[in-house]
N, C-alpha and C. Protein backbone atom coordinates (compact mmCIF):
# COMPACT_ATOMS: atom_id res chain seq x y z
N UNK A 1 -3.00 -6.01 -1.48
CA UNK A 1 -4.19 -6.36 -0.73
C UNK A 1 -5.35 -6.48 -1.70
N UNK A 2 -6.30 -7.33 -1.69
CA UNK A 2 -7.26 -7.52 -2.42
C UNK A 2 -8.60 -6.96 -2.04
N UNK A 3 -8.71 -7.06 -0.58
CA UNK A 3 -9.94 -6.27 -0.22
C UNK A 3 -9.60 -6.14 1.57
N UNK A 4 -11.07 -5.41 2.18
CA UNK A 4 -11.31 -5.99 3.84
C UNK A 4 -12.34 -5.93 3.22
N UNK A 5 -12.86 -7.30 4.78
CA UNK A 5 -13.89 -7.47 5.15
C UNK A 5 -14.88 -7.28 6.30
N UNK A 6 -15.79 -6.56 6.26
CA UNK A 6 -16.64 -6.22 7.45
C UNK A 6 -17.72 -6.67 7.83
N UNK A 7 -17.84 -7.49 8.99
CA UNK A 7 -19.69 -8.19 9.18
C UNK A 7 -20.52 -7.40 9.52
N UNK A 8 -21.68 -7.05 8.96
CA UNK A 8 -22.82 -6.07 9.07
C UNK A 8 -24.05 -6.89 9.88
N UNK A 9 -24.70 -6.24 10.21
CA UNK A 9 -26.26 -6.54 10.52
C UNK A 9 -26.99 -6.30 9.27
N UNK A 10 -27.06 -5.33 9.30
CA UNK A 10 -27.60 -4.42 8.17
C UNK A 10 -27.22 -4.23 7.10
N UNK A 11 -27.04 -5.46 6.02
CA UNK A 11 -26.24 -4.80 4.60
C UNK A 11 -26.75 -3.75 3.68
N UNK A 12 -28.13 -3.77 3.57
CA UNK A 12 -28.32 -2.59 2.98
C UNK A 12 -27.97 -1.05 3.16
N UNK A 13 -28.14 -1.15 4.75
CA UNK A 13 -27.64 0.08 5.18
C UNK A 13 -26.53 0.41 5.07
N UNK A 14 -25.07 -0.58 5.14
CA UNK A 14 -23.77 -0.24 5.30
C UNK A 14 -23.78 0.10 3.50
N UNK A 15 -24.03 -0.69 3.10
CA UNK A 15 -23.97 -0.19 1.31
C UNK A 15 -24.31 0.93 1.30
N UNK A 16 -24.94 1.35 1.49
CA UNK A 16 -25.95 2.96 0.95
C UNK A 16 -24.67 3.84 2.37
N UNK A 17 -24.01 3.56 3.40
CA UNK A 17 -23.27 4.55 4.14
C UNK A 17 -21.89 4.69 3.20
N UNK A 18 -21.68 3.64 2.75
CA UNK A 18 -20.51 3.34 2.15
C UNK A 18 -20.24 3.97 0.76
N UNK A 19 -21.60 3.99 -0.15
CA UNK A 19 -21.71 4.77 -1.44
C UNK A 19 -21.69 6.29 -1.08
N UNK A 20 -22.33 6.89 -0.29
CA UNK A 20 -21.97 8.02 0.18
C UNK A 20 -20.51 8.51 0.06
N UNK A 21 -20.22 7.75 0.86
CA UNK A 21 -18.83 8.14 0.82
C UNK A 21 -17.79 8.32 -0.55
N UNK A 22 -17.91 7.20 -1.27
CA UNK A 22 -17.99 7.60 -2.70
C UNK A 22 -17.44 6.15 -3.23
N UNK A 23 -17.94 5.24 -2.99
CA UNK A 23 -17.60 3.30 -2.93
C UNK A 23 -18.62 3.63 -4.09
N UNK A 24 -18.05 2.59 -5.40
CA UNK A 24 -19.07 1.82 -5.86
C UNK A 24 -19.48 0.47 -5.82
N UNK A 25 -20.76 0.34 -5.71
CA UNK A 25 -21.04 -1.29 -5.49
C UNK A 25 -21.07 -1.89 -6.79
N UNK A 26 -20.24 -3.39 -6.68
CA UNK A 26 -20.24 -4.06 -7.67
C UNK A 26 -20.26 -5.18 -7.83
N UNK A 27 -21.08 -5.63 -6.67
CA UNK A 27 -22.15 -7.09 -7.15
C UNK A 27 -22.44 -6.85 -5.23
N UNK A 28 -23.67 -7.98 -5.78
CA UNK A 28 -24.13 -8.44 -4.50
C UNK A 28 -24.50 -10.22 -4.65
N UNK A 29 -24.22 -10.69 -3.69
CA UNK A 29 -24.35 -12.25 -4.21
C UNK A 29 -24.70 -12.73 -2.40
N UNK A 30 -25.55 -14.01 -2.38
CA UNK A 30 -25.30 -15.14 -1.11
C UNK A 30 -24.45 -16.09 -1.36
N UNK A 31 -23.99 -16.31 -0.28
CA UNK A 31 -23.14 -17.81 0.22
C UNK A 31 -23.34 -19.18 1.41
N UNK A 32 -22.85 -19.38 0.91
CA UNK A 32 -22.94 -20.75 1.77
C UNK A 32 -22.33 -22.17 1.56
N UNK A 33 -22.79 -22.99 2.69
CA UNK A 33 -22.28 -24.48 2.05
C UNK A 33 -21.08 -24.63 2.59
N UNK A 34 -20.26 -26.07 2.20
CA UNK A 34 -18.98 -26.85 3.08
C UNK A 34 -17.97 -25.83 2.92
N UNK A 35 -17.57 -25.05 1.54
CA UNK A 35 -16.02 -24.75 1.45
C UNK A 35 -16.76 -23.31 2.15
N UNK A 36 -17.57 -22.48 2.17
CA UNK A 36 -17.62 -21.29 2.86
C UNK A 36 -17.23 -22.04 4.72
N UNK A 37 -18.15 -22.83 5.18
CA UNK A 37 -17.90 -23.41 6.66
C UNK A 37 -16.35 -23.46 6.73
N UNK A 38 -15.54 -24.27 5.97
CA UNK A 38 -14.25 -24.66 6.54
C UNK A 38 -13.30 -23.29 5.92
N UNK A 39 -13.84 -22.81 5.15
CA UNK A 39 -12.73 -21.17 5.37
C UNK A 39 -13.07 -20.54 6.28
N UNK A 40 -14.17 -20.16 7.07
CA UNK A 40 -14.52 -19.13 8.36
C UNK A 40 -14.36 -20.27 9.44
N UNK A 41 -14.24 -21.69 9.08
CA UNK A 41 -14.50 -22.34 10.76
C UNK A 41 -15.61 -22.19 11.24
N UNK A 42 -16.69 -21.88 10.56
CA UNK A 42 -17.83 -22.35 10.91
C UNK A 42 -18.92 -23.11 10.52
N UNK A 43 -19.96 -23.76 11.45
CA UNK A 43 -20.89 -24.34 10.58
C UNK A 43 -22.58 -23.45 10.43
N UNK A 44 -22.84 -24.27 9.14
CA UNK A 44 -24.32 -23.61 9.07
C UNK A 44 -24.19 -22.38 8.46
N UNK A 45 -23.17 -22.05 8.20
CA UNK A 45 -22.85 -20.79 7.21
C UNK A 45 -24.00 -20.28 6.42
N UNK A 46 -24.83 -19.12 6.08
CA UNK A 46 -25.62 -18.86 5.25
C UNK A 46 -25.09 -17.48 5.28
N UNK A 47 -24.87 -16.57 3.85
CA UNK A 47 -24.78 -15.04 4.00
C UNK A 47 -25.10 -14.15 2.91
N UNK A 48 -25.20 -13.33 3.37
CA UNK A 48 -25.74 -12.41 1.89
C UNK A 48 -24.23 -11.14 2.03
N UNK A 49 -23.44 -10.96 0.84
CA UNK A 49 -22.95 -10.06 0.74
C UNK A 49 -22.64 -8.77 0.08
N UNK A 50 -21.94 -7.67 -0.24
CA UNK A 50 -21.52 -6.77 -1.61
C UNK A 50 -20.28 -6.37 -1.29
N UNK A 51 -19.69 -6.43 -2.41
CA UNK A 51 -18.45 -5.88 -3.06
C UNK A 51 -18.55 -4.62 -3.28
N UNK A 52 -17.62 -3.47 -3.07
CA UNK A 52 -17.62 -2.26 -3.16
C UNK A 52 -16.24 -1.64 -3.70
N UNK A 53 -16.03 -0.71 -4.35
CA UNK A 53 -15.06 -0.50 -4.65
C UNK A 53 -14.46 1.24 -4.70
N UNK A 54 -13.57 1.28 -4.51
CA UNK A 54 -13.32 3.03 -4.24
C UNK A 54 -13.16 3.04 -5.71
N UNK A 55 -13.70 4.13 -5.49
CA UNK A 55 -13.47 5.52 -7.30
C UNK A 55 -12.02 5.27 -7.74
N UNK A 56 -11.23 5.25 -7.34
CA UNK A 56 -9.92 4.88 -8.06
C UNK A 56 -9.33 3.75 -8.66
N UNK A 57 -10.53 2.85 -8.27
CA UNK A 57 -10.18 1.43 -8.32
C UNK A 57 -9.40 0.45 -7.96
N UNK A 58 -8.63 0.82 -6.57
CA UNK A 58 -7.19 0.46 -6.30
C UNK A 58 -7.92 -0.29 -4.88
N UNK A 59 -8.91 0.05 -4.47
CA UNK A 59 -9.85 -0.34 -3.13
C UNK A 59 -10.75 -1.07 -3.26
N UNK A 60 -10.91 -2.47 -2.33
CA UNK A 60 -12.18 -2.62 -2.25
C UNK A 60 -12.77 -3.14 -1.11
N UNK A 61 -13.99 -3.19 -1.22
CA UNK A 61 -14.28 -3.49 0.67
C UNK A 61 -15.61 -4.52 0.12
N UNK A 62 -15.64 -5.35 1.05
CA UNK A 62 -16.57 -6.34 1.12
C UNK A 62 -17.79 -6.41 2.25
N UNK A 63 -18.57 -6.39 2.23
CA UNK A 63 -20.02 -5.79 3.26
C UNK A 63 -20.17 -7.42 3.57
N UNK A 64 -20.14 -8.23 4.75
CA UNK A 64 -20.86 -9.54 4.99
C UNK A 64 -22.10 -9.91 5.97
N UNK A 65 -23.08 -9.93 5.75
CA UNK A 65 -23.91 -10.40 6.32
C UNK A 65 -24.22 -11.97 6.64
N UNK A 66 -23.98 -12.00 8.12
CA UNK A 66 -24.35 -13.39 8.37
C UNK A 66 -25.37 -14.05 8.89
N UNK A 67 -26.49 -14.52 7.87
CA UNK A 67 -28.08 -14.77 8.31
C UNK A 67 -27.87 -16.32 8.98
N UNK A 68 -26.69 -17.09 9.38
CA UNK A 68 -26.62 -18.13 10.16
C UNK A 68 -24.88 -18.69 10.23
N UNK A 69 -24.48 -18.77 11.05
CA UNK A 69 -24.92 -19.13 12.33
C UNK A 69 -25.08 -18.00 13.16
N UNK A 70 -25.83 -17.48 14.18
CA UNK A 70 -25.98 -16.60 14.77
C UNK A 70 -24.48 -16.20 15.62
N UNK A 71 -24.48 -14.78 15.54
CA UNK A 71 -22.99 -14.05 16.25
C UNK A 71 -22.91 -14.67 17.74
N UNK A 72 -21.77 -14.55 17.95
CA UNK A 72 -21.38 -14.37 19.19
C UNK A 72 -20.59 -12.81 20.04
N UNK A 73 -21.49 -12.61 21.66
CA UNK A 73 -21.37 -11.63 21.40
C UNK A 73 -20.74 -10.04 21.01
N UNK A 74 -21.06 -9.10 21.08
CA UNK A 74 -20.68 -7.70 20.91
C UNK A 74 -19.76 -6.92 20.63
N UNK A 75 -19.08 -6.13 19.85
CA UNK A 75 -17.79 -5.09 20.27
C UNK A 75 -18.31 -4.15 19.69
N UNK A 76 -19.26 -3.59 18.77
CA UNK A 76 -19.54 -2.79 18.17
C UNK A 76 -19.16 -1.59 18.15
N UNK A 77 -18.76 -1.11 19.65
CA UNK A 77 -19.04 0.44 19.95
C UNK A 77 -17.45 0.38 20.56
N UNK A 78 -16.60 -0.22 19.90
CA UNK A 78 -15.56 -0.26 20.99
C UNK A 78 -14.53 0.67 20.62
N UNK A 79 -13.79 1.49 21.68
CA UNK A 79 -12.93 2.57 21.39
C UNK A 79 -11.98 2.10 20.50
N UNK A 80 -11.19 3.70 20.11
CA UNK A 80 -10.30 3.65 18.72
C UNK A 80 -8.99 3.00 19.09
N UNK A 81 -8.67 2.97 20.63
CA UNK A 81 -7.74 2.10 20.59
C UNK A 81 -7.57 0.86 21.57
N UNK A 82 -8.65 0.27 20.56
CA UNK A 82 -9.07 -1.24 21.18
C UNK A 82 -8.42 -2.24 20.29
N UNK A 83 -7.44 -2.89 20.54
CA UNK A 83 -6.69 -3.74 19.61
C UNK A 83 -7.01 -4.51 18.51
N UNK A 84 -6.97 -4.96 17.61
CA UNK A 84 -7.45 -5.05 16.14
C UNK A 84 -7.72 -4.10 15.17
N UNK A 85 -8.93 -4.28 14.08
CA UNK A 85 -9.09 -3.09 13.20
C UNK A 85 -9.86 -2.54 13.65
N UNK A 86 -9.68 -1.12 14.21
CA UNK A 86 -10.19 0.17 14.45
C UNK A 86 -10.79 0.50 13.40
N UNK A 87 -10.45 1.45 12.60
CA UNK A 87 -10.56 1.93 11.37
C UNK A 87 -10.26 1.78 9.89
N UNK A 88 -11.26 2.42 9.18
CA UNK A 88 -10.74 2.30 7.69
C UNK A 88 -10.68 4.05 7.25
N UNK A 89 -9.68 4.14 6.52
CA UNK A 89 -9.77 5.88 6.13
C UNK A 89 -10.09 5.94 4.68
N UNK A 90 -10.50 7.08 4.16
CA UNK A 90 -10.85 7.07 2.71
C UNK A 90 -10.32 8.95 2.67
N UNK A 91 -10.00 8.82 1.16
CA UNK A 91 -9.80 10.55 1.16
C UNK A 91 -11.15 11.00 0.42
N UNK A 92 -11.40 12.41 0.69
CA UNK A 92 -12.55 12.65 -0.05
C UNK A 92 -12.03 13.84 -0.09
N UNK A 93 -13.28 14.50 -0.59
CA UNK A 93 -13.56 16.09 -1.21
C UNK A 93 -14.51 16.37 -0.75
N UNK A 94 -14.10 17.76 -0.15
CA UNK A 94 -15.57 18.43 0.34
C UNK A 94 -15.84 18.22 1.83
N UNK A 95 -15.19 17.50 2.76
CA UNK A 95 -15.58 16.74 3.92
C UNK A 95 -16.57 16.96 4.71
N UNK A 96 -16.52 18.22 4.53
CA UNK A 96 -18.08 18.72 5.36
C UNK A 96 -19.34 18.74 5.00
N UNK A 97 -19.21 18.20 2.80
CA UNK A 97 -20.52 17.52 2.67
C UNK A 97 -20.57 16.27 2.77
N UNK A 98 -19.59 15.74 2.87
CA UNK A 98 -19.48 14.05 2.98
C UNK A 98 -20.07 13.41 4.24
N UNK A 99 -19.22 14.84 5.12
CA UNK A 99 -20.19 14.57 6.49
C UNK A 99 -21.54 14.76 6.65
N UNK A 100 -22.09 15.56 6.35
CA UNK A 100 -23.29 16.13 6.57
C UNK A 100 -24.45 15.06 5.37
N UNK A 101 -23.78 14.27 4.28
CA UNK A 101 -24.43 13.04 4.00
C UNK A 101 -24.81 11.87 5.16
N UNK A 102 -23.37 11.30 5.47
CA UNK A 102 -23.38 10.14 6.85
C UNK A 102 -24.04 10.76 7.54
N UNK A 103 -24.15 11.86 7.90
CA UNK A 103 -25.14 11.76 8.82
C UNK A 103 -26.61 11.84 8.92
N UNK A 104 -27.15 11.73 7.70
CA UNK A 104 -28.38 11.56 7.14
C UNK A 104 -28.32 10.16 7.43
N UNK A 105 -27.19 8.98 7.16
CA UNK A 105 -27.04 7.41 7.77
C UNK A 105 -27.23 7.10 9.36
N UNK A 106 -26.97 8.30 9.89
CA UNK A 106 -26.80 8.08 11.14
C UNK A 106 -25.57 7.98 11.94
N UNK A 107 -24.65 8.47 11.03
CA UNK A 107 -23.20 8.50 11.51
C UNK A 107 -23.01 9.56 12.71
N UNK A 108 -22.34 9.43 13.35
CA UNK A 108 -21.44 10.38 14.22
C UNK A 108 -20.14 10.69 14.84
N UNK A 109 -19.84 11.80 15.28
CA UNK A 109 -18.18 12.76 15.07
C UNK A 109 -17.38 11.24 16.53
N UNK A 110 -16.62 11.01 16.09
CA UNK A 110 -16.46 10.28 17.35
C UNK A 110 -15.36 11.48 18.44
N UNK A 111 -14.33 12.29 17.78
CA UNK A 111 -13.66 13.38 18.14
C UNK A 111 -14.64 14.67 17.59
N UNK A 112 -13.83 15.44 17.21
CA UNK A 112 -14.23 16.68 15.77
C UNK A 112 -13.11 16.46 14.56
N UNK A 113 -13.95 17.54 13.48
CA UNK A 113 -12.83 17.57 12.51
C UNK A 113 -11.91 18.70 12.88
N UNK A 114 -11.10 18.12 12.26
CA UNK A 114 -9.56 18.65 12.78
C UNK A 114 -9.02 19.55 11.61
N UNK A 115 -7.95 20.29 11.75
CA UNK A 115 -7.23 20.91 10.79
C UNK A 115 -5.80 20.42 11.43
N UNK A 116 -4.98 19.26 10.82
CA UNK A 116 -4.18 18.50 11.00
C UNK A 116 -2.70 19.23 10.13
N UNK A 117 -2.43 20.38 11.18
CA UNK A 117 -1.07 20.71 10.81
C UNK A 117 -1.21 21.49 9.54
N UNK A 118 -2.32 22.18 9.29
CA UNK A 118 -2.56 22.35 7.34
C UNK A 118 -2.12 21.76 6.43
N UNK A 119 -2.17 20.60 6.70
CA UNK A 119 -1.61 19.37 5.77
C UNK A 119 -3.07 18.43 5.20
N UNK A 120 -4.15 18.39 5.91
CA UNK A 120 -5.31 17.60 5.89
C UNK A 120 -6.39 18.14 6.72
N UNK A 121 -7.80 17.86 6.35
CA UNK A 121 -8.93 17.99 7.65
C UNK A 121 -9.39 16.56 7.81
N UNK A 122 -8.79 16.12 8.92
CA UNK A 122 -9.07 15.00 9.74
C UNK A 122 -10.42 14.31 10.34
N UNK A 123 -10.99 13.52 10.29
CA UNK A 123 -11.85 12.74 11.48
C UNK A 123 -12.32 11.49 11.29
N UNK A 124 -12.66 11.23 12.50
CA UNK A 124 -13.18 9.91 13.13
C UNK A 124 -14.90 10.06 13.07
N UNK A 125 -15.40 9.06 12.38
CA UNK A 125 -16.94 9.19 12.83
C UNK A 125 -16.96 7.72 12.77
N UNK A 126 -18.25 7.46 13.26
CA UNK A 126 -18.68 6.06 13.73
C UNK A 126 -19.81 5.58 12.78
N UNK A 127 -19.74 4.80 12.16
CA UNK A 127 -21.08 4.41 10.64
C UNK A 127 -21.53 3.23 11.33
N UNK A 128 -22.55 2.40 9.75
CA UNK A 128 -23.03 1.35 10.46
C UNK A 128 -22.44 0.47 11.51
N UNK A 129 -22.76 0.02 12.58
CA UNK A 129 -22.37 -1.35 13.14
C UNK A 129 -21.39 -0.64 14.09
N UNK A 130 -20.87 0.74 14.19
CA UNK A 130 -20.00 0.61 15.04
C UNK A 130 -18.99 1.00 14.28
N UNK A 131 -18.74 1.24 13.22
CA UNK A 131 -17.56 1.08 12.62
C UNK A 131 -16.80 2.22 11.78
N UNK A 132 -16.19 2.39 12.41
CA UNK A 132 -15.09 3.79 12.54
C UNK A 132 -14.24 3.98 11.52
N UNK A 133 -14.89 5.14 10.71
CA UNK A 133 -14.13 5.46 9.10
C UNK A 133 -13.91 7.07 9.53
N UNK A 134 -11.96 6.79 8.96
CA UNK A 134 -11.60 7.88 8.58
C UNK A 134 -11.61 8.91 7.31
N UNK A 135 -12.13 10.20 7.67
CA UNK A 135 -12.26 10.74 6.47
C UNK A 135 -10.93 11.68 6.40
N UNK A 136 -10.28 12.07 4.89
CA UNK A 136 -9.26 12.67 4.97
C UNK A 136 -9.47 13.59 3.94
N UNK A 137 -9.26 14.58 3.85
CA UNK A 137 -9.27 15.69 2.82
C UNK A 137 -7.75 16.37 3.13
N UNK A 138 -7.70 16.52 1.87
CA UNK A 138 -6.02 16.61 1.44
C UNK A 138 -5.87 18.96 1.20
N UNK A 139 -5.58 19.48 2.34
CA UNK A 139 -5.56 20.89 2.07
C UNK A 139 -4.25 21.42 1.44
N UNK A 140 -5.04 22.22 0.38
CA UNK A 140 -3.67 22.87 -0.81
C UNK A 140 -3.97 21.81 -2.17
């Protein structure tokens, strides 16, 4: 896999939720024009995006902002098992400061954190846009 991609409102904000977590950003660029239109199927294409990449370097996630053509509407807030991509998970360290960062973003618990069999501490929170990242911390 080479990357996902996520459409933001807010790219600055999803960048700065996303570095938290422990992504580094590694470029930011706009797009546009015929070959962006006929790869998305759309017209009027204009966007501003960033590239992000997990600490291991094996990850990367792409932030897209689309300043035209205007969305069509809503799913933002839609439950975890609403068909398509739900979630993205990341492992971290520390989870309960990782959390207690996002939520300086404005994140929130969508369950609680879990103690998953003493194998992991588990959860679901909800970041920019709606969008539901798993955090995983690895116990032992």
């Amino acid at each position: 896999m080479d990357h996902v991609g996520i459409v933001v409102d807010d790219l600055a904000a999803a960048i700065e939720f996303f570095a938290e977590i422990g992504l580094v950003l590694l470029g930011e660029w706009s797009g546009g024009g015929s070959s962006v239109e006929r790869i998305v199927g759309l017209e009027g294409v204009r966007t501003d995006a960033a590239m992000m990449q997990t600490p291991d370097g094996n990850g990367r996630l792409e932030l897209i902002k689309f300043q035209s053509p205007s969305k069509q509407g809503d799913n933002g807030h839609a439950p975890a098992n609403t068909p398509g991509i739900r979630h993205i998970a990341f492992a971290v360290e520390d989870i309960e400061a990782v959390l207690a960062r996002l939520r300086t973003h404005g994140a929130e618990l969508v369950g609680e954190l879990v103690n998953y069999e003493d194998s992991y501490w588990l959860c679901y929170l909800r970041g920019p846009e709606g969008i539901i990242v798993e955090l995983a911390e690895k116990i032992g």
